[in-house]
N, C-alpha and C. Protein backbone atom coordinates (compact mmCIF):
# COMPACT_ATOMS: atom_id res chain seq x y z
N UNK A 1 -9.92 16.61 -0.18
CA UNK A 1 -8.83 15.92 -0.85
C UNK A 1 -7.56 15.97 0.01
N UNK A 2 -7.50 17.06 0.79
CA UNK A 2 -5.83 17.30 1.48
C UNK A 2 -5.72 16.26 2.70
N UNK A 3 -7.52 16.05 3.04
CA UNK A 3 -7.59 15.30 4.53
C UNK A 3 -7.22 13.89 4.13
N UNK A 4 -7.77 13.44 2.91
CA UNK A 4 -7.60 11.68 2.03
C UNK A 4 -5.77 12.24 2.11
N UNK A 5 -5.29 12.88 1.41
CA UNK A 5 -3.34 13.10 1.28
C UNK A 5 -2.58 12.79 2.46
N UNK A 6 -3.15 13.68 3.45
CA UNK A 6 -2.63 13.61 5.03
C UNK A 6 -3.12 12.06 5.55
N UNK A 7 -3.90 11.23 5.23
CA UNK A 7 -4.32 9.94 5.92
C UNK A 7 -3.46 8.78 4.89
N UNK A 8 -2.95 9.13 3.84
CA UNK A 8 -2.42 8.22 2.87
C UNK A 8 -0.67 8.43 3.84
N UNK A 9 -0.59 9.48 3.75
CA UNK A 9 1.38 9.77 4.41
C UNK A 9 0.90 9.55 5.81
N UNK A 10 -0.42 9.31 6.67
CA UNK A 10 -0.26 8.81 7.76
C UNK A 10 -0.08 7.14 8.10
N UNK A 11 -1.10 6.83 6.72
CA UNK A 11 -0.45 5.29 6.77
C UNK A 11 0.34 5.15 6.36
N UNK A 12 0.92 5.60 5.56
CA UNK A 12 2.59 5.29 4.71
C UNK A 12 3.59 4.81 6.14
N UNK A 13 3.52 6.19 6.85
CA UNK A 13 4.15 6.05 8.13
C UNK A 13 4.33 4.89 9.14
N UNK A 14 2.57 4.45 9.07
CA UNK A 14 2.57 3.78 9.87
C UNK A 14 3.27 2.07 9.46
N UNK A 15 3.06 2.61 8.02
CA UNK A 15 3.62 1.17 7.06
C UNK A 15 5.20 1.01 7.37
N UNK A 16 5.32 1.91 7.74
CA UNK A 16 7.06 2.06 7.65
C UNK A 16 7.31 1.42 9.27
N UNK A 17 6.64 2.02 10.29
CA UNK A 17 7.26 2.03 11.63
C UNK A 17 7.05 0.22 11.56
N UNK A 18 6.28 -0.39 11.27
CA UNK A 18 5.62 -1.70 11.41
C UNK A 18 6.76 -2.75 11.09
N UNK A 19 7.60 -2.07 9.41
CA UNK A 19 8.70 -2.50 9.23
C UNK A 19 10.01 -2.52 10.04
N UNK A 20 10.38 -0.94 10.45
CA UNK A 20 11.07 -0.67 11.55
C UNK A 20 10.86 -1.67 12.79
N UNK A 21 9.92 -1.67 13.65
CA UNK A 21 9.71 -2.51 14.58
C UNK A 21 9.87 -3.99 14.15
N UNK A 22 9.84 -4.52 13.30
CA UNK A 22 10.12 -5.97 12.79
C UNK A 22 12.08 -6.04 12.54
N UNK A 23 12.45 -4.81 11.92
CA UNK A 23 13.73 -5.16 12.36
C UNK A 23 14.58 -4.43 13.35
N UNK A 24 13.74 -4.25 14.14
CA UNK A 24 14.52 -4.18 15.49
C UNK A 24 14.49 -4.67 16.55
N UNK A 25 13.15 -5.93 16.40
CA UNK A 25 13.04 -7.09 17.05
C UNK A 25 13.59 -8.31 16.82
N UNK A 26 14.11 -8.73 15.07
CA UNK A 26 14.53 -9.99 14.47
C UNK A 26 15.97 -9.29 14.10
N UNK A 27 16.66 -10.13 14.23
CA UNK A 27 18.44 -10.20 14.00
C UNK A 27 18.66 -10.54 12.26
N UNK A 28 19.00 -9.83 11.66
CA UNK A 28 19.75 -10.10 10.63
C UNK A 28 21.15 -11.48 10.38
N UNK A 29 20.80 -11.96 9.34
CA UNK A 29 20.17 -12.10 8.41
C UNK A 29 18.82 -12.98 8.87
N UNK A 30 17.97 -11.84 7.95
CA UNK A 30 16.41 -12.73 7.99
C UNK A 30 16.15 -13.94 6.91
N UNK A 31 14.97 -14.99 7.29
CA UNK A 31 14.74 -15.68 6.41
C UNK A 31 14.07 -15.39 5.56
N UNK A 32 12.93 -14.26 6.08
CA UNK A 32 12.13 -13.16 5.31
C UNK A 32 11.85 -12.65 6.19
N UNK A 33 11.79 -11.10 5.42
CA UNK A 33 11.00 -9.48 5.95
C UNK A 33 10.47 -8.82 5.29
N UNK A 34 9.53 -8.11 6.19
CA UNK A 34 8.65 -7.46 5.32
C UNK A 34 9.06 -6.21 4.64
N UNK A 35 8.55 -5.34 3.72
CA UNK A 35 8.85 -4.31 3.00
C UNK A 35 7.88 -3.64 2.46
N UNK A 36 7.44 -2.40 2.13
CA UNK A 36 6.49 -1.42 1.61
C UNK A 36 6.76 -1.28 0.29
N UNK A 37 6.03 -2.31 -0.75
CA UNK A 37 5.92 -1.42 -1.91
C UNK A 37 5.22 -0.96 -2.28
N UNK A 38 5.93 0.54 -3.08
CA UNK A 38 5.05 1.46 -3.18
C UNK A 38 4.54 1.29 -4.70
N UNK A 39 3.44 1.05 -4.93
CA UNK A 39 3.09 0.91 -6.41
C UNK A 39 2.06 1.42 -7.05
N UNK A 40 1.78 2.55 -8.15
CA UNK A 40 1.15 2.60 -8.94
C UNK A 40 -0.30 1.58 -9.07
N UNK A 41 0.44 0.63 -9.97
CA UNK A 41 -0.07 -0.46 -10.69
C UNK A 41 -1.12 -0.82 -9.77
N UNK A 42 -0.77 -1.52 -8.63
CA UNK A 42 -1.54 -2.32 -7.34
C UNK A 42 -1.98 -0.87 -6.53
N UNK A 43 -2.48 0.27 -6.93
CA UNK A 43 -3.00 1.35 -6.30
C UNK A 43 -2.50 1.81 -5.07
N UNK A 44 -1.26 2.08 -4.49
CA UNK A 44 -0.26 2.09 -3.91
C UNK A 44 0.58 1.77 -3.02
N UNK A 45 0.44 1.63 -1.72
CA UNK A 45 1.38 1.29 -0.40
C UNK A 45 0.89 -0.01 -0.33
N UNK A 46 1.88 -1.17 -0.57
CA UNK A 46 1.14 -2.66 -0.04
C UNK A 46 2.33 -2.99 0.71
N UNK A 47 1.77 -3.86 2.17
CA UNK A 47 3.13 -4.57 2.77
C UNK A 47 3.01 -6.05 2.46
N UNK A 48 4.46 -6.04 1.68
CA UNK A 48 4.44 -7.42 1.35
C UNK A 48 6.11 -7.64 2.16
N UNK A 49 6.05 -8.87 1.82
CA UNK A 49 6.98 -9.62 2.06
C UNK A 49 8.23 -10.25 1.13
N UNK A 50 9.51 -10.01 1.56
CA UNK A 50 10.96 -10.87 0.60
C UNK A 50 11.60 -12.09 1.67
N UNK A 51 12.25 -12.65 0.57
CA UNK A 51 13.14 -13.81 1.19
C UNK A 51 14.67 -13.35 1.42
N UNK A 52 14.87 -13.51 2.29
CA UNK A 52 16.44 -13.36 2.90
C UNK A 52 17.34 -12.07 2.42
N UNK A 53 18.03 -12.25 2.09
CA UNK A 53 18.83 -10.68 2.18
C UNK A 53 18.42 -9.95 3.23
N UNK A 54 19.47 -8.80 3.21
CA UNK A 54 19.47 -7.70 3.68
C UNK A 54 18.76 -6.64 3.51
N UNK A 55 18.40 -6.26 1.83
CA UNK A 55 17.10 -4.83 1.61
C UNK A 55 16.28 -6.04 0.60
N UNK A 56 16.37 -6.74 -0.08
CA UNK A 56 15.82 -7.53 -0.70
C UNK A 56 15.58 -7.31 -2.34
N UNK A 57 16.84 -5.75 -2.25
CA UNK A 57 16.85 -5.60 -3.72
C UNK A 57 16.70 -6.54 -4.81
N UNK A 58 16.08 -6.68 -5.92
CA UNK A 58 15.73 -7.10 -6.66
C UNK A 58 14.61 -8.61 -6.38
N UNK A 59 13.91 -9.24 -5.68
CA UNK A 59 14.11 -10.07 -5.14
C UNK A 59 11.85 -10.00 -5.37
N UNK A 60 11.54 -10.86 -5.27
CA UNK A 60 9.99 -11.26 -5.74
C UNK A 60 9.26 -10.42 -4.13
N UNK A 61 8.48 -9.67 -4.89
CA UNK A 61 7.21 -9.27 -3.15
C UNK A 61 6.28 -10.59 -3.43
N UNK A 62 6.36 -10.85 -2.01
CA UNK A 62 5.22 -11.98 -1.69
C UNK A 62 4.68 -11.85 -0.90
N UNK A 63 3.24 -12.64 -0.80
CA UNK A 63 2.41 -12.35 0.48
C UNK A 63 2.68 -13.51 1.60
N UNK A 64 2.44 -13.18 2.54
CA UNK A 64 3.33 -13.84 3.81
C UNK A 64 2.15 -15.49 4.11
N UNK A 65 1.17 -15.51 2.78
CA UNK A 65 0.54 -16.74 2.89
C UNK A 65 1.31 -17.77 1.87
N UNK A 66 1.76 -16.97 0.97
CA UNK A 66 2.47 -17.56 -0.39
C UNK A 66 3.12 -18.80 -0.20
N UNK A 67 3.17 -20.07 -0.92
CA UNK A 67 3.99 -21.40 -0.96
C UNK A 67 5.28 -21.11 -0.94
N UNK A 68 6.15 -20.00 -1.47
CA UNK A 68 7.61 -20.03 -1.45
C UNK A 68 7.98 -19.87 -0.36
N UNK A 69 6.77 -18.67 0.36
CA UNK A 69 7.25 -17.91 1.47
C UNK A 69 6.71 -19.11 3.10
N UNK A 70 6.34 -19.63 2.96
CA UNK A 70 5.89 -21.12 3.94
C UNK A 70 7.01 -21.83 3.69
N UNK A 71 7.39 -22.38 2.60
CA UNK A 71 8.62 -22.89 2.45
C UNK A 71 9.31 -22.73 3.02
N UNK A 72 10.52 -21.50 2.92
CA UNK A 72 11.10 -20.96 3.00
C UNK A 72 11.38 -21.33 4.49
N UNK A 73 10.34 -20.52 5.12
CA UNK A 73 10.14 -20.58 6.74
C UNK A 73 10.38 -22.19 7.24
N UNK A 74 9.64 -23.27 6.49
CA UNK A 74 10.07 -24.47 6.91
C UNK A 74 11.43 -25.08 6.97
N UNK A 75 11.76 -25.08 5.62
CA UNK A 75 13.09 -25.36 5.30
C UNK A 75 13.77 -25.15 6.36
N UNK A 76 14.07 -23.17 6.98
CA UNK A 76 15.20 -22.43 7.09
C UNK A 76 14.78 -22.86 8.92
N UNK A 77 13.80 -23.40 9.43
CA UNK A 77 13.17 -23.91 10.63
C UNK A 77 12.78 -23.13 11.21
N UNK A 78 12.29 -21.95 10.80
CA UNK A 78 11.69 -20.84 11.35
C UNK A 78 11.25 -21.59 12.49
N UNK A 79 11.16 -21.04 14.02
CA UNK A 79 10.01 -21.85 14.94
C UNK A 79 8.88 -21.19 15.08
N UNK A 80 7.34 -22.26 15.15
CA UNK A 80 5.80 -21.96 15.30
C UNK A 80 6.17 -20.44 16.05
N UNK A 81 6.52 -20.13 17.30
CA UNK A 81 6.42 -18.91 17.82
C UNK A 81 6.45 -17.69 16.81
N UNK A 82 7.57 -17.99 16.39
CA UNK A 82 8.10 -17.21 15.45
C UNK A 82 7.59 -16.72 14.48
N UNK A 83 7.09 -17.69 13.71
CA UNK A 83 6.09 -17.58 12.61
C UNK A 83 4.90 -17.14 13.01
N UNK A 84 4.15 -17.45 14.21
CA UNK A 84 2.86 -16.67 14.49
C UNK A 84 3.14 -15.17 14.74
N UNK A 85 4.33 -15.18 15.60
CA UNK A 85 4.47 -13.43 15.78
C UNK A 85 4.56 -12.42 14.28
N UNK A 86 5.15 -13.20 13.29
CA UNK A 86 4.95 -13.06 12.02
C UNK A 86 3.56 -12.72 11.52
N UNK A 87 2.69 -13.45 11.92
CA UNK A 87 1.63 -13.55 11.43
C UNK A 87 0.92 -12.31 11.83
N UNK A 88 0.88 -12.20 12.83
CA UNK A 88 0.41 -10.65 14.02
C UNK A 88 1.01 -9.59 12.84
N UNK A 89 2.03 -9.48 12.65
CA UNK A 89 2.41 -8.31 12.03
C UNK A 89 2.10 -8.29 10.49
N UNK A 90 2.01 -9.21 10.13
CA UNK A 90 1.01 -9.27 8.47
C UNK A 90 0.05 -8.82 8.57
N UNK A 91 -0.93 -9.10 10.11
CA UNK A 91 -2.28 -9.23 10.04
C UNK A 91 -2.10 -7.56 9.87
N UNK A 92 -1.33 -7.24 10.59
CA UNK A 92 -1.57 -5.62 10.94
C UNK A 92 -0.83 -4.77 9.55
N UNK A 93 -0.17 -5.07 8.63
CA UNK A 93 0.40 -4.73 7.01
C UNK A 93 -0.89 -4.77 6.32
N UNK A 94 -1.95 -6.00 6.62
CA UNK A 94 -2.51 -6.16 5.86
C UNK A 94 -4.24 -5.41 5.62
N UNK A 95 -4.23 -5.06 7.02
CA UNK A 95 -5.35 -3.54 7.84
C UNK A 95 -4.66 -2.70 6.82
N UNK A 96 -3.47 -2.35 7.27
CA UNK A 96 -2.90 -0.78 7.02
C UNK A 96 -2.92 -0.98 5.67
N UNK A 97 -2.57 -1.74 4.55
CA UNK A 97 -2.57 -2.13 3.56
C UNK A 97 -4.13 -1.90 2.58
N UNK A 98 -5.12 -2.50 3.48
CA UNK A 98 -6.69 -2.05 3.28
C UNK A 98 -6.64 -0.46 3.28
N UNK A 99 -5.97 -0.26 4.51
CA UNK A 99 -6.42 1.39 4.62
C UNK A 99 -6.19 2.34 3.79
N UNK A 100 -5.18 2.14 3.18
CA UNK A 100 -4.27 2.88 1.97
C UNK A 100 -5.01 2.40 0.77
N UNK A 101 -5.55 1.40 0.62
CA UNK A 101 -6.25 1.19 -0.74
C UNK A 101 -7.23 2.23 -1.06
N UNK A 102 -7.92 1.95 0.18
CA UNK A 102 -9.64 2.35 0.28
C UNK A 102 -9.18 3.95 0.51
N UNK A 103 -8.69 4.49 1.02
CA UNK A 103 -8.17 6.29 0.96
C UNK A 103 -7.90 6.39 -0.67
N UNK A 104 -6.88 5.87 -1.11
CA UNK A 104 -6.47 6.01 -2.54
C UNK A 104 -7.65 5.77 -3.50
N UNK A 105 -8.19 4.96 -3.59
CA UNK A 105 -9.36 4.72 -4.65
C UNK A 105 -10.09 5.85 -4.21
N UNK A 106 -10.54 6.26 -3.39
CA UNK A 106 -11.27 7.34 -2.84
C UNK A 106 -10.37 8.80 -2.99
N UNK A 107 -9.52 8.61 -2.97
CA UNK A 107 -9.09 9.96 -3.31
C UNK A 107 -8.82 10.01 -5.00
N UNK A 108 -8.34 9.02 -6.04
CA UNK A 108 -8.61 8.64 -7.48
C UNK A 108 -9.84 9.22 -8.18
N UNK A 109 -10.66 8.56 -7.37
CA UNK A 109 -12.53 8.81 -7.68
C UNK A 109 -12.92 10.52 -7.32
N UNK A 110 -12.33 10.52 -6.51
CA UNK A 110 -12.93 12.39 -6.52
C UNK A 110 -12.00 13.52 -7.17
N UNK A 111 -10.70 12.94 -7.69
CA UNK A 111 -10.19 13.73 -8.43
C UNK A 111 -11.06 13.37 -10.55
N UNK A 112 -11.18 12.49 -10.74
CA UNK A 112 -12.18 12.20 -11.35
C UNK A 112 -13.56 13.12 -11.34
N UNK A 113 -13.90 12.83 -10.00
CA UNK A 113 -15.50 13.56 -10.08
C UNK A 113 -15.21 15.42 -10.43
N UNK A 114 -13.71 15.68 -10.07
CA UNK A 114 -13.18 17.05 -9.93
C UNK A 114 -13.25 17.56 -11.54
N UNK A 115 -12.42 16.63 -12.05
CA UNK A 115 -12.12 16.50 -13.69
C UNK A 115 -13.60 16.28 -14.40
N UNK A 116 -14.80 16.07 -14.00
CA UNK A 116 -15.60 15.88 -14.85
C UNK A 116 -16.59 16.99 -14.78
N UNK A 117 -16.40 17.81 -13.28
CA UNK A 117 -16.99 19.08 -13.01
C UNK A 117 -16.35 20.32 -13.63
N UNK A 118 -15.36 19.96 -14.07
CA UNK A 118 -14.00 21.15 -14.27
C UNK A 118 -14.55 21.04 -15.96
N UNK A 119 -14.73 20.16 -16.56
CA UNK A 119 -14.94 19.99 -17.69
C UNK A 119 -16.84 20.33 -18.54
N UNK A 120 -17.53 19.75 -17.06
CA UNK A 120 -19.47 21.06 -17.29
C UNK A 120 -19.02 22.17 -17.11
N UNK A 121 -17.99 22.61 -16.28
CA UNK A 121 -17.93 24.38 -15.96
C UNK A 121 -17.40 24.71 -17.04
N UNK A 122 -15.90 24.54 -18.25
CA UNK A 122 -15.80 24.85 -19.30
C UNK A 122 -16.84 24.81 -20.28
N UNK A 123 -17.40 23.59 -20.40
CA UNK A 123 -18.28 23.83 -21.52
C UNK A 123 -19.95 24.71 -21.34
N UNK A 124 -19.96 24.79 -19.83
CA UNK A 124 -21.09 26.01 -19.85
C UNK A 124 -20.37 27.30 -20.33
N UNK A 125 -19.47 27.88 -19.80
CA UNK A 125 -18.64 28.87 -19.97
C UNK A 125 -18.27 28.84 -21.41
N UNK A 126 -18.55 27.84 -21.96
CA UNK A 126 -18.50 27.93 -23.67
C UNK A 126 -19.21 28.46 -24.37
N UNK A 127 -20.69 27.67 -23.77
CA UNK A 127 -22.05 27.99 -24.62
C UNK A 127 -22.10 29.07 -23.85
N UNK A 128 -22.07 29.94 -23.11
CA UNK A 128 -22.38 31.36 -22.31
C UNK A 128 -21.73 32.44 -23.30
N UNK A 129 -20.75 32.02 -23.57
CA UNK A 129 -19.79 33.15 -24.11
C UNK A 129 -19.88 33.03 -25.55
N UNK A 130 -20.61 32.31 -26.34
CA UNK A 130 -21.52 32.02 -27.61
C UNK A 130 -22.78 32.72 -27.50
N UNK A 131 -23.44 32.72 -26.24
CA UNK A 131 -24.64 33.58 -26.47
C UNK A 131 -25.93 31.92 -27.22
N UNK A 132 -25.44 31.36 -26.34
CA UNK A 132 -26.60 29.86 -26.37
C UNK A 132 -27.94 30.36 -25.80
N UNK A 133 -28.84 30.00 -26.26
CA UNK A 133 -30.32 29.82 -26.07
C UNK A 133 -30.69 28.54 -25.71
N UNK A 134 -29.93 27.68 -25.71
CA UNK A 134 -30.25 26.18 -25.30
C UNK A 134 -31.31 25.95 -23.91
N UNK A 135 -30.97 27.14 -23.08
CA UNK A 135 -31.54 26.97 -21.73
C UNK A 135 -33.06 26.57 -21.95
């Protein structure tokens, strides 16, 4: 379980530097950038994407295939270069993004399998200490 913990905060990391390196290559203000949300709900670290601003507080996560987010890029004239180098770095949000799923569901599932072993060992330790004949 500690090795799945240590590989979840290693991608976290790596989720982060990916962001870092995107804005320290593109000049503010962006038309969109990417961002790490961290979520529960969607089983945790996803890199998605916002429109313009600065942190993108309050502002819709989208995926960098999304109609607003193509838009957006057209409208604001993003150029082809531009947008493909974009694309490179989704592709690679969207690995690291896999990676963090598939650790998390996997680390979910064996705290589960933990909880359902934790719960035969009480109830043997039940019938034991009753003096069961069931065996």
């Amino acid at each position: 379980m500690q090795v799945l913990e240590t590989e979840l905060r290693q991608i976290d990391d790596q989720m982060d530097q990916l962001v870092q390196e995107f804005k320290n290559t593109y000049q503010r203000p962006w038309v969109a950038h990417p961002a790490i949300h961290r979520s529960r709900r969607e089983g945790g670290s996803v890199f998605r994407w916002r429109l313009r601003g600065f942190d993108g507080i309050g502002q819709s996560w989208l995926m960098f295939t999304s109609d607003m987010l193509q838009e957006a890029l057209s409208r604001e004239g993003v150029p082809l270069r531009t947008r493909l180098a974009w694309l490179k770095i989704e592709r690679r949000g969207r690995i690291l993004t896999f990676e963090h799923r598939r650790r998390n569901y996997e680390r979910l599932r064996l705290k589960d399998l933990v909880a359902q072993i934790e719960a035969l060992n009480a109830l043997e330790d039940q019938w034991r200490g009753r003096g069961s004949h069931a065996e």
